[in-house]
N, C-alpha and C. Protein backbone atom coordinates (compact mmCIF):
# COMPACT_ATOMS: atom_id res chain seq x y z
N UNK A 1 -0.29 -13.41 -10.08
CA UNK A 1 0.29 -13.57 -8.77
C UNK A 1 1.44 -12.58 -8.59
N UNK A 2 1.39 -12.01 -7.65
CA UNK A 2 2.26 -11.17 -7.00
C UNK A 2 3.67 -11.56 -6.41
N UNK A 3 4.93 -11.45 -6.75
CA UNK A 3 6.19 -11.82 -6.04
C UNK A 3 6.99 -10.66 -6.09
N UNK A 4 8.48 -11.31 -5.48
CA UNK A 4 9.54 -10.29 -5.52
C UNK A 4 9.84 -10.46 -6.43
N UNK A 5 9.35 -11.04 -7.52
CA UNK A 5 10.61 -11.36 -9.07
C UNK A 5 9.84 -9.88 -10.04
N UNK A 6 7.95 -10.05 -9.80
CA UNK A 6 7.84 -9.43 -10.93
C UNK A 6 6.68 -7.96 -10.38
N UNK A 7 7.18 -7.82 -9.12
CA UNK A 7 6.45 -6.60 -8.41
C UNK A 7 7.36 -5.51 -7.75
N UNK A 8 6.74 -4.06 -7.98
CA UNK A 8 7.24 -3.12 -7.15
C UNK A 8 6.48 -2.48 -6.03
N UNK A 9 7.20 -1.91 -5.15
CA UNK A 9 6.20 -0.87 -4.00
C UNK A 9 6.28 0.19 -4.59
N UNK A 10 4.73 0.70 -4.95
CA UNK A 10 4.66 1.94 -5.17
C UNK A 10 3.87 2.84 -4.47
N UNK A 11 3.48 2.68 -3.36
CA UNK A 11 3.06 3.90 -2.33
C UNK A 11 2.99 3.08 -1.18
N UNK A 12 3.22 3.71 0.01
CA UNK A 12 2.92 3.43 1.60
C UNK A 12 1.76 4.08 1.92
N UNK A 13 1.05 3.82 2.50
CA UNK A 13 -0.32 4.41 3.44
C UNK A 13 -0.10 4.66 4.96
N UNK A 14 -0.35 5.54 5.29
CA UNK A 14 -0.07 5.23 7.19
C UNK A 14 -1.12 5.34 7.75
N UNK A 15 -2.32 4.97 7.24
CA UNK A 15 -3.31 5.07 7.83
C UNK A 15 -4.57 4.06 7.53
N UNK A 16 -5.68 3.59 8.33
CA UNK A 16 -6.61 2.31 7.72
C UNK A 16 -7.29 2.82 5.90
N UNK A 17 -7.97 4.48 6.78
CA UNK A 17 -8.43 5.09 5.89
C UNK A 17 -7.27 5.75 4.31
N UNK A 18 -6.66 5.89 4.38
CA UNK A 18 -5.30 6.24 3.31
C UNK A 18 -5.86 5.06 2.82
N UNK A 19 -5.23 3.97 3.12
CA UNK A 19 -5.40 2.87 2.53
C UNK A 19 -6.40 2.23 1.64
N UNK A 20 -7.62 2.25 2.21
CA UNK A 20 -9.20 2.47 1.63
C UNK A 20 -9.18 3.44 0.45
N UNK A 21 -8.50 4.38 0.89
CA UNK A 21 -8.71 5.70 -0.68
C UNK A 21 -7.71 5.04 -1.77
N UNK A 22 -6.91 4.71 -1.24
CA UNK A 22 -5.93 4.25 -2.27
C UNK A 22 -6.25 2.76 -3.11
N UNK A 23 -6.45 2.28 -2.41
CA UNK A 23 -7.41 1.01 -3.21
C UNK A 23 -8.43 1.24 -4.11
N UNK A 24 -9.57 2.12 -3.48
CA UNK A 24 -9.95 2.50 -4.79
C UNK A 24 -9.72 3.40 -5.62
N UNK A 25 -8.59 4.27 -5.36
CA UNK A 25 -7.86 5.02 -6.86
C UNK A 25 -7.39 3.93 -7.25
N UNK A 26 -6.95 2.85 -7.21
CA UNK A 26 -6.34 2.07 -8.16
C UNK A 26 -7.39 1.36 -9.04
N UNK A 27 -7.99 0.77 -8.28
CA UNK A 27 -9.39 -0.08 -8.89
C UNK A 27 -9.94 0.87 -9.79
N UNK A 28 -10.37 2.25 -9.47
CA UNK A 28 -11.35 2.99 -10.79
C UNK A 28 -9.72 3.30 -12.05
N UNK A 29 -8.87 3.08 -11.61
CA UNK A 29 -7.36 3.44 -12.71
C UNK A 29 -7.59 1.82 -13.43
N UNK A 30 -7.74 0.57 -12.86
CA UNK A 30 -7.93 -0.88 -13.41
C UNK A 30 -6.41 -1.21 -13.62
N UNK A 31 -5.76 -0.48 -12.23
CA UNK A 31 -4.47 -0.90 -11.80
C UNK A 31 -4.49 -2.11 -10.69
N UNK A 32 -4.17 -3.15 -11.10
CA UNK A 32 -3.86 -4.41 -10.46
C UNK A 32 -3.07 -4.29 -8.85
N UNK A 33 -3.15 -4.57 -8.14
CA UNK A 33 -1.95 -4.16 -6.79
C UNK A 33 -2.10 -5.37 -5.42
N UNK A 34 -1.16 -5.22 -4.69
CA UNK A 34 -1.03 -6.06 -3.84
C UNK A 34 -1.02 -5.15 -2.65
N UNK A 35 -1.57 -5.68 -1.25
CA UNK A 35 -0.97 -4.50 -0.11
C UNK A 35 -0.87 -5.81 0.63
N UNK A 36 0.34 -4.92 1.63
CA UNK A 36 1.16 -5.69 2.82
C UNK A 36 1.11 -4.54 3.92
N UNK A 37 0.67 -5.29 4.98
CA UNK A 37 0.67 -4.68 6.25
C UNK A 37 1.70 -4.90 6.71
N UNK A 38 2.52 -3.77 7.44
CA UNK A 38 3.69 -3.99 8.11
C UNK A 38 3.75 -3.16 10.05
N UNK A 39 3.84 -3.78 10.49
CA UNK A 39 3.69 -2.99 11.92
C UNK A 39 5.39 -2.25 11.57
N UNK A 40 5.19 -1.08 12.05
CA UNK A 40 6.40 -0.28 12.13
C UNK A 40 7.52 -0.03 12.92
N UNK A 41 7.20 -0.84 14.55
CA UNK A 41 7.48 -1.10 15.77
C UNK A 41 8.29 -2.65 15.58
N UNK A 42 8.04 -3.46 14.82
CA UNK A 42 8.51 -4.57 14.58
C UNK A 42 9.92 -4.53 13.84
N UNK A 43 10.91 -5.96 15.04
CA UNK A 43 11.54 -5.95 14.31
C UNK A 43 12.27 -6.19 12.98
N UNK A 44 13.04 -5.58 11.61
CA UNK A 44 13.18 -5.92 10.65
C UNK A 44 13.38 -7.73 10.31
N UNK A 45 12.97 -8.20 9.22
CA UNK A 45 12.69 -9.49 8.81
C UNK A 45 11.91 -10.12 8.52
N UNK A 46 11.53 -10.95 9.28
CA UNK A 46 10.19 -12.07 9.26
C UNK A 46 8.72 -11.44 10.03
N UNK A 47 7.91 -10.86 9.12
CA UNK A 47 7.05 -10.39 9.86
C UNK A 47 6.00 -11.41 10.74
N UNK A 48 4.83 -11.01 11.54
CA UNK A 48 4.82 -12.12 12.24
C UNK A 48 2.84 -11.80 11.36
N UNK A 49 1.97 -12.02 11.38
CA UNK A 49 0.76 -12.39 10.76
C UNK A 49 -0.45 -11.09 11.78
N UNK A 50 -0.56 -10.05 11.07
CA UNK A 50 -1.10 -8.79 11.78
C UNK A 50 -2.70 -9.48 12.46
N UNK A 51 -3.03 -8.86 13.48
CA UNK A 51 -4.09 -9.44 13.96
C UNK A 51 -5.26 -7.83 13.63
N UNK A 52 -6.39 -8.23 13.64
CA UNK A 52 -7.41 -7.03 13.41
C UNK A 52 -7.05 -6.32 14.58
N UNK A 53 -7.06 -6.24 15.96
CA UNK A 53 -6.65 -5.62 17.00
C UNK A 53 -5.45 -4.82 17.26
N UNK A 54 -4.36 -5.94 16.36
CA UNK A 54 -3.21 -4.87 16.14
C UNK A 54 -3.46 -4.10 14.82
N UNK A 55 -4.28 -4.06 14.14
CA UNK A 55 -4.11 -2.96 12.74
C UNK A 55 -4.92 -1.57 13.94
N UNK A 56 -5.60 -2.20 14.40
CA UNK A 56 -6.51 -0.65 15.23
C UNK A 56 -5.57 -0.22 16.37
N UNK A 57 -4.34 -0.96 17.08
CA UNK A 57 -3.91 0.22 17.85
C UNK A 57 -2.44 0.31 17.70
N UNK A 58 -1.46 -0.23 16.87
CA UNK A 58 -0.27 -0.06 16.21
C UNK A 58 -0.65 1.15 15.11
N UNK A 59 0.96 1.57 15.12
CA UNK A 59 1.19 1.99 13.91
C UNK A 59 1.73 1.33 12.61
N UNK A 60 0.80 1.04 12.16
CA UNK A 60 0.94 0.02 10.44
C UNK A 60 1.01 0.94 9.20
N UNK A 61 1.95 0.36 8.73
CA UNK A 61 2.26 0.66 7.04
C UNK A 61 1.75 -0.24 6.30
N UNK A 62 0.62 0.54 5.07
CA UNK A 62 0.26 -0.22 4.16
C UNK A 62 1.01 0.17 2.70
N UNK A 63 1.73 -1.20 2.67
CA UNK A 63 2.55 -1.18 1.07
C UNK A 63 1.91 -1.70 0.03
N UNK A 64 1.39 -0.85 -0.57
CA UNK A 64 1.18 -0.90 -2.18
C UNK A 64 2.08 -1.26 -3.00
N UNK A 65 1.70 -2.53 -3.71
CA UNK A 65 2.95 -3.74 -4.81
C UNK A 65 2.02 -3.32 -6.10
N UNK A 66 2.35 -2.94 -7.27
CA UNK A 66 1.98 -3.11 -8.43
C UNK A 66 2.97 -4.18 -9.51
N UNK A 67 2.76 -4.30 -9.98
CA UNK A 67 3.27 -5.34 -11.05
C UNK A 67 4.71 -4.22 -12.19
N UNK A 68 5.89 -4.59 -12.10
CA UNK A 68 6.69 -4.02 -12.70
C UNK A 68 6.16 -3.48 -14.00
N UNK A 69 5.71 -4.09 -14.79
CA UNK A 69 4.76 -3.77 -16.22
C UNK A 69 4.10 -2.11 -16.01
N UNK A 70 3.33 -2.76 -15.16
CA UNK A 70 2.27 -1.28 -14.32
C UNK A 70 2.93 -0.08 -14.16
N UNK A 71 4.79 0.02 -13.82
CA UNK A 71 5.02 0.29 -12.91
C UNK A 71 4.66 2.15 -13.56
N UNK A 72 5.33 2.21 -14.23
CA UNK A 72 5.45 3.37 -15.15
C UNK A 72 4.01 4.60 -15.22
N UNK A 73 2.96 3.80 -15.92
CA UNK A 73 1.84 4.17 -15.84
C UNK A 73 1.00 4.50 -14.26
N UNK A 74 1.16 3.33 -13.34
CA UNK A 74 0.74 3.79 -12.23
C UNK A 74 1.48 4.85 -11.01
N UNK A 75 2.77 5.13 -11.58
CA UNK A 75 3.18 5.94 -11.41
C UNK A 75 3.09 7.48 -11.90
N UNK A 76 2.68 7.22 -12.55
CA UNK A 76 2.08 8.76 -13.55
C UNK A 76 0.86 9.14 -13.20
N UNK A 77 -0.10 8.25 -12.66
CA UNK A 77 -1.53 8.08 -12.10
C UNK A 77 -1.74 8.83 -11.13
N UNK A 78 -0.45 8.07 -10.29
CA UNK A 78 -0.43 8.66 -8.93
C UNK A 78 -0.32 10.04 -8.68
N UNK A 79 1.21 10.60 -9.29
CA UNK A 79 1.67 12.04 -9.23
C UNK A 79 0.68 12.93 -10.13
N UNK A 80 -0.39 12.45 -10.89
CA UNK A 80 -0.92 13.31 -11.53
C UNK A 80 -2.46 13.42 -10.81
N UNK A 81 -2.95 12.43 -10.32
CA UNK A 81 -4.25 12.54 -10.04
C UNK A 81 -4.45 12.49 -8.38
N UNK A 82 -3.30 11.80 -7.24
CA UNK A 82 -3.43 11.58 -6.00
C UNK A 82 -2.59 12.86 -5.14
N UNK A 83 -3.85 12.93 -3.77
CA UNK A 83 -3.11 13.75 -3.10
C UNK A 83 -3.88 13.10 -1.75
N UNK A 84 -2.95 13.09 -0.84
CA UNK A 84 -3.77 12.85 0.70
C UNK A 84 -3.07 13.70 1.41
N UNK A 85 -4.34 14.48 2.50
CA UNK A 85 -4.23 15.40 3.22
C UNK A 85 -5.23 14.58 4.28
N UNK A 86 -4.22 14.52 5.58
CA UNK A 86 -4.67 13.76 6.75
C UNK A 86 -5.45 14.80 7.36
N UNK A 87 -6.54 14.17 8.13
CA UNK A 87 -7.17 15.51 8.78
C UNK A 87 -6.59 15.41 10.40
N UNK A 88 -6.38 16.55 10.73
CA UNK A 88 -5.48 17.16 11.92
C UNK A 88 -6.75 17.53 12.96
């Protein structure tokens, strides 16, 4: 289980698709992770429960939580093997 006691954020996504790639770089790594949708327009605090309609026309941040343990290694994963290039 995932909390604030024994998890970190280790990447943001700004995109549905980012997000999708990044899930499975973690899964083929057999890095454990949590993601949180965050609307970016919202105000700081209590977020309110994202609806499918708002992930397709907000701008949402997807936060990637790995497990403090992880943190090290999936950090080395990342900077060594990930790159996203949005297409323009």
């Amino acid at each position: 289980m995932f909390t604030s006691f024994n998890s970190l954020a280790i990447y943001s996504a700004h995109s549905l698709e980012e997000q999708g790639l990044m899930r499975q770089f973690l899964e083929q790594a057999g890095i454990e992770y949590s993601v949180s949708a965050m609307d970016t327009n919202a105000p700081k605090g209590l977020y309110p429960a994202i609806s499918p309609e708002l992930l397709l026309t907000q701008e949402i941040d997807y936060v990637f939580y790995i497990r403090k343990k992880d943190f090290d290694r999936a950090k080395a994963h990342i900077q060594s093997n990930w790159h996203w290039e949005e297409n323009i």
